[in-house]
C-alpha atoms as a PDB file:
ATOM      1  CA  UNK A   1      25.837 -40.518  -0.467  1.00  0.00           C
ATOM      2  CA  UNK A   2      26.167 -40.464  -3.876  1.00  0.00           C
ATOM      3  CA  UNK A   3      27.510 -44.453  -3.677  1.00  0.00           C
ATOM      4  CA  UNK A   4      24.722 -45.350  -1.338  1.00  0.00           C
ATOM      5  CA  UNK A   5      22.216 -44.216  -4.422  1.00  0.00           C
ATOM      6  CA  UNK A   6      24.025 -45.640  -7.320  1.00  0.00           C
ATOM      7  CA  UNK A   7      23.805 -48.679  -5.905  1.00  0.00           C
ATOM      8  CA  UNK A   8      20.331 -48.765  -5.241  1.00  0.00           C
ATOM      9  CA  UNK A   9      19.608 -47.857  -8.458  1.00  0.00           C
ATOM     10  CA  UNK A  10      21.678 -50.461  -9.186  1.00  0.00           C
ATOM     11  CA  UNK A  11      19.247 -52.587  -7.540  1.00  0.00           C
ATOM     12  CA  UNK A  12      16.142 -51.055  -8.146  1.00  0.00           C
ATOM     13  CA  UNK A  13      16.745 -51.645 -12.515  1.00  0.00           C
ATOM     14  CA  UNK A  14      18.242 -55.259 -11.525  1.00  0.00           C
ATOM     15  CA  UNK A  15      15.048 -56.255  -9.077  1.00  0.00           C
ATOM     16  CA  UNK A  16      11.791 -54.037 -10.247  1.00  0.00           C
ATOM     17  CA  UNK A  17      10.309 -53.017 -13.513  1.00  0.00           C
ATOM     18  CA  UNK A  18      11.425 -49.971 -16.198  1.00  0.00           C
ATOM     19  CA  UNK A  19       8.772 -48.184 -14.620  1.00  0.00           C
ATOM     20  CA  UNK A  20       9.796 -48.083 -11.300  1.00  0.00           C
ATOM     21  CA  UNK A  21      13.372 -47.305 -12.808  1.00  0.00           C
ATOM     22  CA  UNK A  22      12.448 -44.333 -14.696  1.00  0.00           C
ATOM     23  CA  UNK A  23      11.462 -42.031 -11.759  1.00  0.00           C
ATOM     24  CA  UNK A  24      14.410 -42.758  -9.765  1.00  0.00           C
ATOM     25  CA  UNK A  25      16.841 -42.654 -12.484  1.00  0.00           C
ATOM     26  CA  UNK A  26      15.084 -39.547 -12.834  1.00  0.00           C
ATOM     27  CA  UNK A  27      15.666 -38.057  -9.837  1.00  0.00           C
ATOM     28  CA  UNK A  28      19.567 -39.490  -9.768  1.00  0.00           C
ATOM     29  CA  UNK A  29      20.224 -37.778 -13.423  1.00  0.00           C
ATOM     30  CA  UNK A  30      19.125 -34.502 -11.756  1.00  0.00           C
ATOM     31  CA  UNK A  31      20.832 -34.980  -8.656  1.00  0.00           C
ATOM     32  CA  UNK A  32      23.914 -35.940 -10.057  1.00  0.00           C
ATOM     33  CA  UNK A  33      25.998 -35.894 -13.258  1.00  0.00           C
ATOM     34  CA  UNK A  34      24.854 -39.387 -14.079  1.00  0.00           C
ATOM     35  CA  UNK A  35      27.177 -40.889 -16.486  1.00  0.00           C
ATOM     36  CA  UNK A  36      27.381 -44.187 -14.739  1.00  0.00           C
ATOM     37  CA  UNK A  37      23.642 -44.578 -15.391  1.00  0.00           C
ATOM     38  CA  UNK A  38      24.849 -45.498 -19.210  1.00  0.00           C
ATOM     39  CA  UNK A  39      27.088 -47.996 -17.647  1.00  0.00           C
ATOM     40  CA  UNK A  40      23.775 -49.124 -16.079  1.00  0.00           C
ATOM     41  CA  UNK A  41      22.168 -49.076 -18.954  1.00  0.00           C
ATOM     42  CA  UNK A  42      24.509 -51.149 -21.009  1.00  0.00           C
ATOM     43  CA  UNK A  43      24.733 -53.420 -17.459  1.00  0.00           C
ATOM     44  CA  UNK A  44      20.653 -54.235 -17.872  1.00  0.00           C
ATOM     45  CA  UNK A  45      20.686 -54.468 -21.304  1.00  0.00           C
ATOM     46  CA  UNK A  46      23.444 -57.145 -21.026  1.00  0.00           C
ATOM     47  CA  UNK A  47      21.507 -59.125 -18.321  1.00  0.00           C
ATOM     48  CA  UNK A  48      17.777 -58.863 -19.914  1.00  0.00           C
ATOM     49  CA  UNK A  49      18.706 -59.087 -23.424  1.00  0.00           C
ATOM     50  CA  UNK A  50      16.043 -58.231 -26.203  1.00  0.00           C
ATOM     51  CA  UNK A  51      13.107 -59.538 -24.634  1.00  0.00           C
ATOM     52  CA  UNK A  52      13.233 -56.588 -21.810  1.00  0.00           C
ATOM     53  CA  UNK A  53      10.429 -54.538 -23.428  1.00  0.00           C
ATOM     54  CA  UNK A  54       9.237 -56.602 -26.094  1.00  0.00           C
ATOM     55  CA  UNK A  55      11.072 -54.670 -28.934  1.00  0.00           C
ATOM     56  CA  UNK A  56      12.805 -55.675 -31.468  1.00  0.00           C
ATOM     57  CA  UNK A  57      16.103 -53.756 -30.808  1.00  0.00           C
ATOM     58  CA  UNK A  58      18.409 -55.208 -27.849  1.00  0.00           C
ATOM     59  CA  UNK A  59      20.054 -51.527 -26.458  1.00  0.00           C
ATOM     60  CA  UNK A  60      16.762 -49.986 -24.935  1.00  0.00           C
ATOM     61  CA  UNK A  61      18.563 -49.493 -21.448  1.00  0.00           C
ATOM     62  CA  UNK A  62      21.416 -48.064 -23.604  1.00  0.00           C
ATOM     63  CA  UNK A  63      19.836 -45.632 -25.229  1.00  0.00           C
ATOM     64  CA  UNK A  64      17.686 -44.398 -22.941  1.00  0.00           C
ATOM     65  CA  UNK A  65      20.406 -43.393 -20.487  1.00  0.00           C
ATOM     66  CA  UNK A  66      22.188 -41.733 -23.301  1.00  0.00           C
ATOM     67  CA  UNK A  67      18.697 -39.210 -23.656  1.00  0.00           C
ATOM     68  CA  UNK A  68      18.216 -38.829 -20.137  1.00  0.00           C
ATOM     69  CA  UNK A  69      21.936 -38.154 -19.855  1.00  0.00           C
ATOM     70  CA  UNK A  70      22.166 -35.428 -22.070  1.00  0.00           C
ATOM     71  CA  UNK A  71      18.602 -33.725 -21.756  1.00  0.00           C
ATOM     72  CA  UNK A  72      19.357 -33.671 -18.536  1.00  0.00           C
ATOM     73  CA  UNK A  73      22.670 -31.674 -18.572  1.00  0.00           C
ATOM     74  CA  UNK A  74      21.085 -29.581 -20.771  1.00  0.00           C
ATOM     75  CA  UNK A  75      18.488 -28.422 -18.978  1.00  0.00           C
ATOM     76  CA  UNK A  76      19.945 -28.628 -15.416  1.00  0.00           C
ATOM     77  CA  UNK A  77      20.664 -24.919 -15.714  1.00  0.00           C
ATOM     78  CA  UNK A  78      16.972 -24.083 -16.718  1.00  0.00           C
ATOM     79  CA  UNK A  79      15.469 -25.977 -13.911  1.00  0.00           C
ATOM     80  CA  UNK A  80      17.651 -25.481 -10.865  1.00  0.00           C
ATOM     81  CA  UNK A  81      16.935 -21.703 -11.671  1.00  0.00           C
ATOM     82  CA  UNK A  82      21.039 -20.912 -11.839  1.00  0.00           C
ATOM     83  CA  UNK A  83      21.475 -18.887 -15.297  1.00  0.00           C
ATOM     84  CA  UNK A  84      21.323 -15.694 -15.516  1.00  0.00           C
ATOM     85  CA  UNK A  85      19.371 -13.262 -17.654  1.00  0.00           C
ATOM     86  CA  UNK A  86      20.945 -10.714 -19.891  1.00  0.00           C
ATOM     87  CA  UNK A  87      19.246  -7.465 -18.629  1.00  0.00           C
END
């Protein structure tokens, strides 16, 4: 299962916009321990090049998958309810 949505993410950043990314990347980085969506990341950034956005700097993809990445395992614990209180 886990294939199955990787690779429509896959397709989802190659065929629609950011913004219809960003939810499901989302949902994939809390599913999953998403470290192939930096290989993503560097995969779009590759293919769109600087003008993806319209900023200046040519790793946007990059660098957001890095920050979703690691907020993400950070706060998996918090939101999924699974740590436990010191009483």
């Amino acid at each position: 299962m886990r294939l199955i949505f990787f690779i429509g993410l896959c397709v989802v950043g190659f065929v629609f916009s950011p913004w219809v990314l960003l939810p499901i990347a989302l949902l994939y980085a809390f599913r999953y321990t998403a470290y192939e969506l930096v290989f993503l990341g560097m995969m779009l950034d590759v293919s769109f090049g600087v003008d993806t956005l319209g900023l200046p700097f040519p790793f946007i993809y990059t660098v957001l998958a890095l920050f979703l990445v690691c907020t993400m395992e950070q706060s998996k614990p918090y939101l999924r309810g699974t740590q436990r209180r010191n009483e």
